[in-house]
C-alpha atoms as a PDB file:
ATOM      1  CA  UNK A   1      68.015  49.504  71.434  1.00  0.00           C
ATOM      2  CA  UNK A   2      64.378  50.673  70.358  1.00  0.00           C
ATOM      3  CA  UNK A   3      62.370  48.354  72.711  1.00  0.00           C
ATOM      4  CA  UNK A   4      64.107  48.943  75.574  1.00  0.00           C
ATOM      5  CA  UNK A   5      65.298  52.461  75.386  1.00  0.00           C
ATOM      6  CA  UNK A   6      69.096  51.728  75.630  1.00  0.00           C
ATOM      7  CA  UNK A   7      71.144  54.261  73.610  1.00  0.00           C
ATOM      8  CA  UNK A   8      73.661  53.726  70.987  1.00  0.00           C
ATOM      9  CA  UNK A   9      76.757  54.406  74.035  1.00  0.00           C
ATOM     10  CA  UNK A  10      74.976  52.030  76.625  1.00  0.00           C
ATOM     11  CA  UNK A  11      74.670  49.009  73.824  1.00  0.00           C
ATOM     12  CA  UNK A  12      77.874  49.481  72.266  1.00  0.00           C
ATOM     13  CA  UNK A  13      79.918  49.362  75.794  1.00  0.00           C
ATOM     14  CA  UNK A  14      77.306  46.036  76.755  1.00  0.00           C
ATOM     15  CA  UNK A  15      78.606  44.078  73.599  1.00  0.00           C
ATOM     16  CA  UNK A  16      82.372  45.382  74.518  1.00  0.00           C
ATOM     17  CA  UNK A  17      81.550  43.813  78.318  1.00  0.00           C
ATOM     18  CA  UNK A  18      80.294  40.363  76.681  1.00  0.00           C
ATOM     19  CA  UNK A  19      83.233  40.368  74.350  1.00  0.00           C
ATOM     20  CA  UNK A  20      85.647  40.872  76.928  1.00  0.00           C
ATOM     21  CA  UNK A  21      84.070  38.117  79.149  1.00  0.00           C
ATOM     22  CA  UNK A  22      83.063  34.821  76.839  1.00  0.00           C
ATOM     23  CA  UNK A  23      86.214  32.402  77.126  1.00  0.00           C
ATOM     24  CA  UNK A  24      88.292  31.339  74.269  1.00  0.00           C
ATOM     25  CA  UNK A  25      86.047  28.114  73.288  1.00  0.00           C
ATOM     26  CA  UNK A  26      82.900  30.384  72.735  1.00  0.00           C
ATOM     27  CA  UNK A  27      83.811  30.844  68.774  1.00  0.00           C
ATOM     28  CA  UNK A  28      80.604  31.177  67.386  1.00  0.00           C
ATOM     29  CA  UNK A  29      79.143  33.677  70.392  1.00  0.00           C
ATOM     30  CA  UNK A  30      82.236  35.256  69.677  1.00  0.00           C
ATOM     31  CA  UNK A  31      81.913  35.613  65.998  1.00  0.00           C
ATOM     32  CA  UNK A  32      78.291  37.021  66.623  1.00  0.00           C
ATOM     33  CA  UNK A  33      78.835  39.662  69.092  1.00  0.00           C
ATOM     34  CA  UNK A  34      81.609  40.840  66.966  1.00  0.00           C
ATOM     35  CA  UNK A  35      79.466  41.009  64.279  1.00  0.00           C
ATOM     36  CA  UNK A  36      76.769  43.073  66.497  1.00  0.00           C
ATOM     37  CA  UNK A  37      79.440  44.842  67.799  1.00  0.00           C
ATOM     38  CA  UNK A  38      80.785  45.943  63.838  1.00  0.00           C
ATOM     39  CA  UNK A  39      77.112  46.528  62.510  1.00  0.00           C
ATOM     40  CA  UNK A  40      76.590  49.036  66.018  1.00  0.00           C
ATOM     41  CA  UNK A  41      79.987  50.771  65.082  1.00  0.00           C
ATOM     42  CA  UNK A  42      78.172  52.082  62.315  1.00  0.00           C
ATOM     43  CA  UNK A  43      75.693  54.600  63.988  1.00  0.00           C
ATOM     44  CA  UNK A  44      78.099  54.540  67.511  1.00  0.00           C
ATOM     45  CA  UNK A  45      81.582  56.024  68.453  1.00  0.00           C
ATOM     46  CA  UNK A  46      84.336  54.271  67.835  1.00  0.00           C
ATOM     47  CA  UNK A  47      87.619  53.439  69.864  1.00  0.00           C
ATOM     48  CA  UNK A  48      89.706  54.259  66.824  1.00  0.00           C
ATOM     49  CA  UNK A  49      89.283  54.870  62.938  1.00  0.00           C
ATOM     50  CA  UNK A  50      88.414  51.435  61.146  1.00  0.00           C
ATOM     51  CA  UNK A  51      87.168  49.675  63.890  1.00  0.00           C
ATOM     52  CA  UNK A  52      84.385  48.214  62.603  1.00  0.00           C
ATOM     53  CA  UNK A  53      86.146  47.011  59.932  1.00  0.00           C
ATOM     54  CA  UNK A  54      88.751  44.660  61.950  1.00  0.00           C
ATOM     55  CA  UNK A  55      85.798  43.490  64.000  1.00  0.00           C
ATOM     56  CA  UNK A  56      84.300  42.060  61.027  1.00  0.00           C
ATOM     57  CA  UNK A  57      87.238  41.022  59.467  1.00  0.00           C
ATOM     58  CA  UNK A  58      88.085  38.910  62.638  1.00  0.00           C
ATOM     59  CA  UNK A  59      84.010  37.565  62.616  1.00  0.00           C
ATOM     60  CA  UNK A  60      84.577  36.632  58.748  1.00  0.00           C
ATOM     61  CA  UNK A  61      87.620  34.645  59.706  1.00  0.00           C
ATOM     62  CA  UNK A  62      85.072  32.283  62.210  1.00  0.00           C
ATOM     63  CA  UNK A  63      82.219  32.180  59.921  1.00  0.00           C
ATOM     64  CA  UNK A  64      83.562  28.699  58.850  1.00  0.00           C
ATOM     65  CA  UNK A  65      82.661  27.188  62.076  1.00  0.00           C
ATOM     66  CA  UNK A  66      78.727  28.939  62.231  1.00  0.00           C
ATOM     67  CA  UNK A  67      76.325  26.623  61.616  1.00  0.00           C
ATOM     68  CA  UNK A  68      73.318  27.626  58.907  1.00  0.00           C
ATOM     69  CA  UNK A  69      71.340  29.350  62.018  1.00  0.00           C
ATOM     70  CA  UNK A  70      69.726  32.768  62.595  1.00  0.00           C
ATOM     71  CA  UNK A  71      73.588  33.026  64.454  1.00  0.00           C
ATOM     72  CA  UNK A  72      74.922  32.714  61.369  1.00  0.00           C
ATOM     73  CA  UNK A  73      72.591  35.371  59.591  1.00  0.00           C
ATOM     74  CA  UNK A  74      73.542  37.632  62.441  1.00  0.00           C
ATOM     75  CA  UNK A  75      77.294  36.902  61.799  1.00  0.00           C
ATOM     76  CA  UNK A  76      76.809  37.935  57.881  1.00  0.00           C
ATOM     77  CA  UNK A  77      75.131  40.595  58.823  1.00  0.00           C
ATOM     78  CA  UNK A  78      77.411  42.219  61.136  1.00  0.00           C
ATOM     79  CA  UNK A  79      80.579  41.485  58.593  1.00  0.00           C
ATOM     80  CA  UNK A  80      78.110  43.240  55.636  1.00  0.00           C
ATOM     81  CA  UNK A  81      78.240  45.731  57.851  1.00  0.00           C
ATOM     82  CA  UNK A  82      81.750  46.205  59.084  1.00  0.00           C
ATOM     83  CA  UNK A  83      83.049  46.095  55.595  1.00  0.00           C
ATOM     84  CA  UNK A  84      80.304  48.376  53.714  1.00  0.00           C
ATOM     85  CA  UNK A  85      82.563  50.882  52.883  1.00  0.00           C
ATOM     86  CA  UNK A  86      85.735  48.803  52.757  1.00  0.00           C
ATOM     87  CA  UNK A  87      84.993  45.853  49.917  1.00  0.00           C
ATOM     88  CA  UNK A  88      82.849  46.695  46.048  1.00  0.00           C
ATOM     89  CA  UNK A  89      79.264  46.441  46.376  1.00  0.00           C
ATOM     90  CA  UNK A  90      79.434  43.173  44.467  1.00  0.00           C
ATOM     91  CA  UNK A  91      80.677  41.290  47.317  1.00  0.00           C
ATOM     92  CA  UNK A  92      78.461  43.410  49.440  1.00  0.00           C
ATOM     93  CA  UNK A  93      75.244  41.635  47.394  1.00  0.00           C
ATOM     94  CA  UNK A  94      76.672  38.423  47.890  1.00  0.00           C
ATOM     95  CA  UNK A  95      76.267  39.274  51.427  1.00  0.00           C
ATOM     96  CA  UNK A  96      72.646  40.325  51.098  1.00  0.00           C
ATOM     97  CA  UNK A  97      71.648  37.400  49.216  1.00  0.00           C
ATOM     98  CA  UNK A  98      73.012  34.861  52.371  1.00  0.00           C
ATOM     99  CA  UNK A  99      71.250  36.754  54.680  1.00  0.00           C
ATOM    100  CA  UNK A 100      68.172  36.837  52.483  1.00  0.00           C
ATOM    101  CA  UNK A 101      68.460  33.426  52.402  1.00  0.00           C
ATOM    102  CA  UNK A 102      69.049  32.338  55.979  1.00  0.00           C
ATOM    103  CA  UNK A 103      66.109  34.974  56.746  1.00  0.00           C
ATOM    104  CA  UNK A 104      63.353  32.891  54.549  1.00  0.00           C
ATOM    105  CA  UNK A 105      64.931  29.264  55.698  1.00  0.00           C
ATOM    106  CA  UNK A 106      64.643  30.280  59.359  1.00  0.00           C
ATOM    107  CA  UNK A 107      61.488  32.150  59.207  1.00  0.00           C
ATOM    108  CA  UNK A 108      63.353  35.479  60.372  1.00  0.00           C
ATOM    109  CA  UNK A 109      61.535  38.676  59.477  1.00  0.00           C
ATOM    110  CA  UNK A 110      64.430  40.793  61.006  1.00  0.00           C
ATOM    111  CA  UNK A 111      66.670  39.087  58.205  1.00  0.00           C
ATOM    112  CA  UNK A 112      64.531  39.774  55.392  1.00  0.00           C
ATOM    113  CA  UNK A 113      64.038  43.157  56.012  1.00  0.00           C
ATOM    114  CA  UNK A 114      67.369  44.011  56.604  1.00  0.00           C
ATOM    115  CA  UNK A 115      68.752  42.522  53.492  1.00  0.00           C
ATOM    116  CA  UNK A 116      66.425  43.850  51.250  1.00  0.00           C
ATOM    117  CA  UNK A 117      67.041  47.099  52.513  1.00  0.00           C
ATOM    118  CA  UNK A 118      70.489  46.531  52.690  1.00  0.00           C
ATOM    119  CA  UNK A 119      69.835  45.277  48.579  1.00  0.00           C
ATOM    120  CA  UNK A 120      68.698  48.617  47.554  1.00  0.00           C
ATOM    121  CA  UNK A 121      71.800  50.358  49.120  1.00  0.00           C
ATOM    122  CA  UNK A 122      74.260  48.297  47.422  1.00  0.00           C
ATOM    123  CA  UNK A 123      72.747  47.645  44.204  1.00  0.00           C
ATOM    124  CA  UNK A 124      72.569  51.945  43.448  1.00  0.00           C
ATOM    125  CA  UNK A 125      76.725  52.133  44.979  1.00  0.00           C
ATOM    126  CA  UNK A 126      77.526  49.467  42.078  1.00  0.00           C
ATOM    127  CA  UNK A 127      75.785  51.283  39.698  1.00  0.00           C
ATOM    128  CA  UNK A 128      73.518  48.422  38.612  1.00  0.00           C
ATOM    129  CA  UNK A 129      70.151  50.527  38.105  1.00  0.00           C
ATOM    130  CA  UNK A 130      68.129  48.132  36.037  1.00  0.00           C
ATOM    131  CA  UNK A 131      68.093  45.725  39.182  1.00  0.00           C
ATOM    132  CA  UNK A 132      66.544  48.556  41.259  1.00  0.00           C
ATOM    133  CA  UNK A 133      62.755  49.058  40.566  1.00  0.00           C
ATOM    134  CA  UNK A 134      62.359  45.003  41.418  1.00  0.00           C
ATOM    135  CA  UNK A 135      64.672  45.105  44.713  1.00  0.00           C
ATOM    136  CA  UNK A 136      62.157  48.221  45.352  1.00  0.00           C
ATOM    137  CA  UNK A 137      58.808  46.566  44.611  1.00  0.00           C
ATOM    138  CA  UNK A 138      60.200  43.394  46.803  1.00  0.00           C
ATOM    139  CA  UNK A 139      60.922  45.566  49.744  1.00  0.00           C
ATOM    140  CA  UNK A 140      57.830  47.662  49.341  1.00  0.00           C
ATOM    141  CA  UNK A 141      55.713  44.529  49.407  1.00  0.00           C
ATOM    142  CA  UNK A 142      57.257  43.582  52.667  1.00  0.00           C
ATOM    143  CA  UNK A 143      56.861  46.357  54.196  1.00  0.00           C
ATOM    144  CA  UNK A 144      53.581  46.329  53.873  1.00  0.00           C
ATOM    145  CA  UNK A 145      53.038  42.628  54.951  1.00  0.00           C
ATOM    146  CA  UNK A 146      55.490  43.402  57.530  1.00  0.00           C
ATOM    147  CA  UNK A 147      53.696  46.285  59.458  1.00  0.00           C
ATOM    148  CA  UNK A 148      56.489  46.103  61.660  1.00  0.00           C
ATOM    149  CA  UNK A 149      57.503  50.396  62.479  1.00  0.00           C
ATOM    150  CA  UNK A 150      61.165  49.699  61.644  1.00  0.00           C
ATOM    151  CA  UNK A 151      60.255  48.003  58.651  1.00  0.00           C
ATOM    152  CA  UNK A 152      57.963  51.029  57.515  1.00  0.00           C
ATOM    153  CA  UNK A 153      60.439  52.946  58.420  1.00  0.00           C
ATOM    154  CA  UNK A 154      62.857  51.947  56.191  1.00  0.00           C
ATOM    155  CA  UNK A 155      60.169  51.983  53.392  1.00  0.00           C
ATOM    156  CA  UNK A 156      59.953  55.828  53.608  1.00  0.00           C
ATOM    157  CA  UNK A 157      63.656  56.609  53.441  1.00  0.00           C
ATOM    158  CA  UNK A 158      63.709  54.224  50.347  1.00  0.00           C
ATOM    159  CA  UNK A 159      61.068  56.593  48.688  1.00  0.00           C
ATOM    160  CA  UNK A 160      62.416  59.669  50.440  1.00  0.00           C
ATOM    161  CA  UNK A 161      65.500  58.643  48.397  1.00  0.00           C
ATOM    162  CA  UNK A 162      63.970  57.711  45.427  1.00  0.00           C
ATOM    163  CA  UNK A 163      61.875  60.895  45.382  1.00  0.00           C
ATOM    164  CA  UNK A 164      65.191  62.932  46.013  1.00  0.00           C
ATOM    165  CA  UNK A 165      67.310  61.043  42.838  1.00  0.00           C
ATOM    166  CA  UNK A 166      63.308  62.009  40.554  1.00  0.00           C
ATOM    167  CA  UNK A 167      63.903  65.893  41.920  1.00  0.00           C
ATOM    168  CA  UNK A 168      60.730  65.783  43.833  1.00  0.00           C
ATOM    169  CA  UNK A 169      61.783  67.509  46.478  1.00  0.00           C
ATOM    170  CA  UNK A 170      57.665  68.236  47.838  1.00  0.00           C
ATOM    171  CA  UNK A 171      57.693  64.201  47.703  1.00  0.00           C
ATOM    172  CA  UNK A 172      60.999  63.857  49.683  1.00  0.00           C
ATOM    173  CA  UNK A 173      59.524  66.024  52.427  1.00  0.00           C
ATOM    174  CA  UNK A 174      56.544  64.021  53.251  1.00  0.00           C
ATOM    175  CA  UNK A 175      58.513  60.549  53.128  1.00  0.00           C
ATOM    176  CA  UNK A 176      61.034  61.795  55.475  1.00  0.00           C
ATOM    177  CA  UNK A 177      58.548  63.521  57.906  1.00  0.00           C
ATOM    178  CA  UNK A 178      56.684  60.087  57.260  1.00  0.00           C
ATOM    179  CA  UNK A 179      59.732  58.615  58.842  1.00  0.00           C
ATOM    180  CA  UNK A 180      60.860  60.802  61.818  1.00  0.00           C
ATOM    181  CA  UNK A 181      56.970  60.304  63.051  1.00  0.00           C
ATOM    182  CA  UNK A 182      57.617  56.466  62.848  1.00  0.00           C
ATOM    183  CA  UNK A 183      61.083  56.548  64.423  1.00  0.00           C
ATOM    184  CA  UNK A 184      60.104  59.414  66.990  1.00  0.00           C
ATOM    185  CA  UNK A 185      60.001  56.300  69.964  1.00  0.00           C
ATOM    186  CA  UNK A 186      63.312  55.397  68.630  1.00  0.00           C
ATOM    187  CA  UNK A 187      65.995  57.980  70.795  1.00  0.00           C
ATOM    188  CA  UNK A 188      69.151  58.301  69.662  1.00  0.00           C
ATOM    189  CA  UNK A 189      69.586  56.006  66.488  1.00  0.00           C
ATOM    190  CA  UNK A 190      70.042  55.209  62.703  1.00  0.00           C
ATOM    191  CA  UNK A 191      66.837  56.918  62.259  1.00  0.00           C
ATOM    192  CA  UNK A 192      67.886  60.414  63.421  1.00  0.00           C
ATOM    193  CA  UNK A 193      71.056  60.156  61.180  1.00  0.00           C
ATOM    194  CA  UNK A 194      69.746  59.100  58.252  1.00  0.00           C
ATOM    195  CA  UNK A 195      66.700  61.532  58.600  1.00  0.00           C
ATOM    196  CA  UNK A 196      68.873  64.280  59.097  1.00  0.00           C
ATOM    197  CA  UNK A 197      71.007  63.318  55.885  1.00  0.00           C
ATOM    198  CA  UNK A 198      67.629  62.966  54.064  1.00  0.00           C
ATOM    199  CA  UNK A 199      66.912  67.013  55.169  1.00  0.00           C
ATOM    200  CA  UNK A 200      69.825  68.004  54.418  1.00  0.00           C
ATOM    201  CA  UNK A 201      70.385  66.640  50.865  1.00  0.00           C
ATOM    202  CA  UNK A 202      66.740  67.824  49.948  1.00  0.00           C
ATOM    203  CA  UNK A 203      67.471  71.290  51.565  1.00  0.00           C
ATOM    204  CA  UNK A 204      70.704  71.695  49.765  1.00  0.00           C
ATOM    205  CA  UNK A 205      69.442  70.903  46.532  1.00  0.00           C
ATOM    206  CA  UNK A 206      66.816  73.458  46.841  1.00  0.00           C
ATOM    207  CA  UNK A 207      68.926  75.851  47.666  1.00  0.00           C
ATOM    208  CA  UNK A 208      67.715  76.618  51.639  1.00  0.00           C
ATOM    209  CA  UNK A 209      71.353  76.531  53.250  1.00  0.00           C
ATOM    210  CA  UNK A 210      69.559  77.992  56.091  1.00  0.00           C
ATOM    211  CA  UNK A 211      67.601  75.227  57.195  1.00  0.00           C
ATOM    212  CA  UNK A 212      70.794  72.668  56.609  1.00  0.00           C
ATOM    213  CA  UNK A 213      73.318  74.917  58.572  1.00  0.00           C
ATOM    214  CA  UNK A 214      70.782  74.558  61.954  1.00  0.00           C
ATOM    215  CA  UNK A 215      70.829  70.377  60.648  1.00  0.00           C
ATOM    216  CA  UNK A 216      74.221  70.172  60.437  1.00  0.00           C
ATOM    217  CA  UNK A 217      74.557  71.879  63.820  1.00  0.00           C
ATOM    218  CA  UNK A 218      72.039  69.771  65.585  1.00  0.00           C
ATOM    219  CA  UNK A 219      72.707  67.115  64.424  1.00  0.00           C
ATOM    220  CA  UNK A 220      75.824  66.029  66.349  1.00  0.00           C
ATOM    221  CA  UNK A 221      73.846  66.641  69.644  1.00  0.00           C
ATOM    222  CA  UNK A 222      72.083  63.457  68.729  1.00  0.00           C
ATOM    223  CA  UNK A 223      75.721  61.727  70.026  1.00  0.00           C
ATOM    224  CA  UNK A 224      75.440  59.562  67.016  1.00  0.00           C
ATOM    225  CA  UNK A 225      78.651  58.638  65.270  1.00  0.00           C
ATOM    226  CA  UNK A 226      81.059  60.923  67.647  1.00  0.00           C
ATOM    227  CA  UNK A 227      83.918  60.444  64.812  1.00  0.00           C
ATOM    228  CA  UNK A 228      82.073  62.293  62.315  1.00  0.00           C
ATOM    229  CA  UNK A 229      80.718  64.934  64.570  1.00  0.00           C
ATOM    230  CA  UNK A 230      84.059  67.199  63.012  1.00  0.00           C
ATOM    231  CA  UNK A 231      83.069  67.114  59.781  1.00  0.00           C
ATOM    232  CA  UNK A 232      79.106  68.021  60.446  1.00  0.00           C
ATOM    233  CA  UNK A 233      80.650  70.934  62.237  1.00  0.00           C
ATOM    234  CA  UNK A 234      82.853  72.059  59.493  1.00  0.00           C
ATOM    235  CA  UNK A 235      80.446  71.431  56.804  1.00  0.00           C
ATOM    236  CA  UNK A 236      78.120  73.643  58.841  1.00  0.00           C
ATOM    237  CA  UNK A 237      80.787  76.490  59.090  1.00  0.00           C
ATOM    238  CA  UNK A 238      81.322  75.837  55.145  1.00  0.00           C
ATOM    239  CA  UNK A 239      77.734  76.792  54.532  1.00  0.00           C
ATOM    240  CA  UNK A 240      78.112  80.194  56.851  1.00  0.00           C
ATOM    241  CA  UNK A 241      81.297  81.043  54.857  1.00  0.00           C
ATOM    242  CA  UNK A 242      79.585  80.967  51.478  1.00  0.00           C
ATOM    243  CA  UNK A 243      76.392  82.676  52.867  1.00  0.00           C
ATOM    244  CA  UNK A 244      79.350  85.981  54.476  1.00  0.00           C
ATOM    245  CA  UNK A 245      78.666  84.983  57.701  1.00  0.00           C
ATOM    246  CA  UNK A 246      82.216  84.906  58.732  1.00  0.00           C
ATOM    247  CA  UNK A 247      81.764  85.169  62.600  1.00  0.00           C
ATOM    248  CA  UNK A 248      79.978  82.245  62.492  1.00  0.00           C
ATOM    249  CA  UNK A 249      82.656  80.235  60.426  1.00  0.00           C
ATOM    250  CA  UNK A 250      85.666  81.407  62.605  1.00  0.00           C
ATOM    251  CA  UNK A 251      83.612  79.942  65.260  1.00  0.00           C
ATOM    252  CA  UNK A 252      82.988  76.639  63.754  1.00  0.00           C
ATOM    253  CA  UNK A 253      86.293  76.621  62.650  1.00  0.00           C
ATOM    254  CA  UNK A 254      87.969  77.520  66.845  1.00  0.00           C
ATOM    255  CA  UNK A 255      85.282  75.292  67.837  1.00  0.00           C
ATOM    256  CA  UNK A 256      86.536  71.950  65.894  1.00  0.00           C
ATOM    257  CA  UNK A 257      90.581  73.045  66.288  1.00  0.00           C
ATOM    258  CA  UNK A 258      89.822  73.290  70.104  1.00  0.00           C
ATOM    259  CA  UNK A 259      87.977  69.718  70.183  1.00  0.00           C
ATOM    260  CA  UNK A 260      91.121  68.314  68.124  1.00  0.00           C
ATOM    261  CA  UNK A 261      94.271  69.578  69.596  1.00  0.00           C
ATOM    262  CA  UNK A 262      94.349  72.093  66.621  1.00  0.00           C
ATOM    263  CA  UNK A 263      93.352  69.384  64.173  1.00  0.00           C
ATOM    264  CA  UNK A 264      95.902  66.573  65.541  1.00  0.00           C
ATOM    265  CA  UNK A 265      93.596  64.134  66.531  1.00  0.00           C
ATOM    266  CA  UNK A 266      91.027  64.531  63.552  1.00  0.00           C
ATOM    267  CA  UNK A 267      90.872  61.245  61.098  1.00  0.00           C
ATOM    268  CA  UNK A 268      92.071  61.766  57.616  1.00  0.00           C
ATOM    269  CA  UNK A 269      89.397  62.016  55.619  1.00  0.00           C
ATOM    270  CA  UNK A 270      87.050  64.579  54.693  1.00  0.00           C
ATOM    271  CA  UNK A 271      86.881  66.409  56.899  1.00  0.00           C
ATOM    272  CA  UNK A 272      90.916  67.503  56.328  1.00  0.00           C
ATOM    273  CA  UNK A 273      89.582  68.921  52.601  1.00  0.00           C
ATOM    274  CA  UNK A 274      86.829  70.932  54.526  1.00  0.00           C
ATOM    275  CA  UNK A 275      89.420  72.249  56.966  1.00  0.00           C
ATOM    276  CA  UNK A 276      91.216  73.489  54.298  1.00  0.00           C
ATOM    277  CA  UNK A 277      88.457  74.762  51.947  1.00  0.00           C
ATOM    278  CA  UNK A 278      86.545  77.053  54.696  1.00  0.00           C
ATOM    279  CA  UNK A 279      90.135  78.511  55.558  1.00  0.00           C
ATOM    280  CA  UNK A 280      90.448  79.601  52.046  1.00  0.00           C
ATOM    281  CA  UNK A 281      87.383  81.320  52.082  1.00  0.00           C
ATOM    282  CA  UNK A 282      87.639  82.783  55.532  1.00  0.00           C
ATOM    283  CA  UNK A 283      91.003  84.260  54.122  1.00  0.00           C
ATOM    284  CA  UNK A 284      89.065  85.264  51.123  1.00  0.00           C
ATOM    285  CA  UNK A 285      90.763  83.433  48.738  1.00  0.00           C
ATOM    286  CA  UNK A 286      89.039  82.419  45.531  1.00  0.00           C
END
């Protein structure tokens, strides 16, 4: 996607051609692009709600017949994440640690990086903090082996997100701008996303709602994730609501019941509590 300029649409709908086209003998290619195909589904659009969770579900069922290969790594990877928001972060580690694995036995510096990364993530959703500051000092240190710009990358969201959870909010600002400079080559990506996320938690927890309203509305113009593009809409029109600007919250509001056939084909989720929140305070409930 980076190296050749291909955007998250163009990728996705390649991986759907090569799926649709390998013949029913080809398990392990099969398991693989499925994988790619579920780990893509997280930063992409998807064809319907859950997606990339059946994907790697159907990927998992193969793994049997993967041999220990960087295909298999790539397999893991993909199912890790397909399922990232589906199965506890315990069984999400156990997935880190084969990929960690397969990374050092086949020399794979993709692999490494991604499941140390990947580490961080899931050891802070299960809560098991006194693991952190190692799984940090491991991915620091290669990082800067590494040198690699996606590998860097990653390094300053970690400590954009560690300065964030310390409160240092001056300290969150230069990591992230650290990282949109790396990831500037990158187009439309993970990097944009998670960037903007990183702004916007940092603004919001100083208190400048004006700088994350103008995130919020950008940021589904970077066609990233087209099934959550609702909810950064809404959440932008929550924002105007509590600032009085209701003109600007009606508008979100029309503009997202328009897009849905008057909220028919949103997902449940969410986004169904903001609906509902930023009519009550357009109708000035309390």
């Amino acid at each position: 996607t980076w190296r050749y300029g291909l955007d998250e649409k163009q990728i996705t709908h390649q991986i759907r051609d090569v799926i649709s086209r390998l013949p029913p003998d080809e398990v392990v290619l099969r398991a693989q692009t499925q994988a790619a195909l579920a780990l893509r589904l997280s930063i992409a659009g998807r064809q319907y709600e859950n997606e990339q969770a059946d994907l790697a579900r159907a990927a998992l069922r193969e793994l049997h017949a993967v041999p220990f290969s960087i295909a298999r790594a790539d397999v893991i990877l993909g199912i890790r994440g397909g399922l990232q928001d589906i199965v506890a972060p315990s069984k999400l580690l156990d997935y880190d640690k084969d990929i960690l694995e397969l990374g050092i036995q086949f020399h794979s510096a993709y692999h490494i990086g991604e499941a140390l990364a990947a580490r961080i993530i899931d050891l802070i959703r299960g809560g098991r903090l006194l693991e952190l500051p190692s799984a940090v000092r491991e991915h620091r240190d290669f990082a800067e082996k590494s040198a690699a710009p996606v590998v860097v990358y990653g390094q300053a969201i970690v400590a954009a997100m560690l300065a964030l959870a310390r409160g240092d909010f001056r300290g969150a600002d230069e990591h992230t701008a650290e990282a949109a400079r790396l990831s500037s080559a990158w187009g439309e990506s993970m990097a944009e996303e998670t960037i903007m996320a990183q702004t916007g938690w940092r603004l919001y927890e100083t208190g400048e709602v004006d700088g994350l309203t103008e995130i919020l509305t950008d940021l589904p113009q970077q066609d990233v994730n087209t099934l959550n593009e609702p909810v950064w809409f809404l959440g932008a029109g929550l924002i105007h609501a509590e600032q009085g600007d209701l003109e600007s919250a009606s508008h979100k509001l029309r503009e997202v019941a328009l897009s849905t056939s008057d909220f028919r084909n949103l997902p449940r989720g969410p986004s169904r509590i903001a609906i509902l929140a930023m009519a009550a305070m357009l109708l000035g409930h309390p």
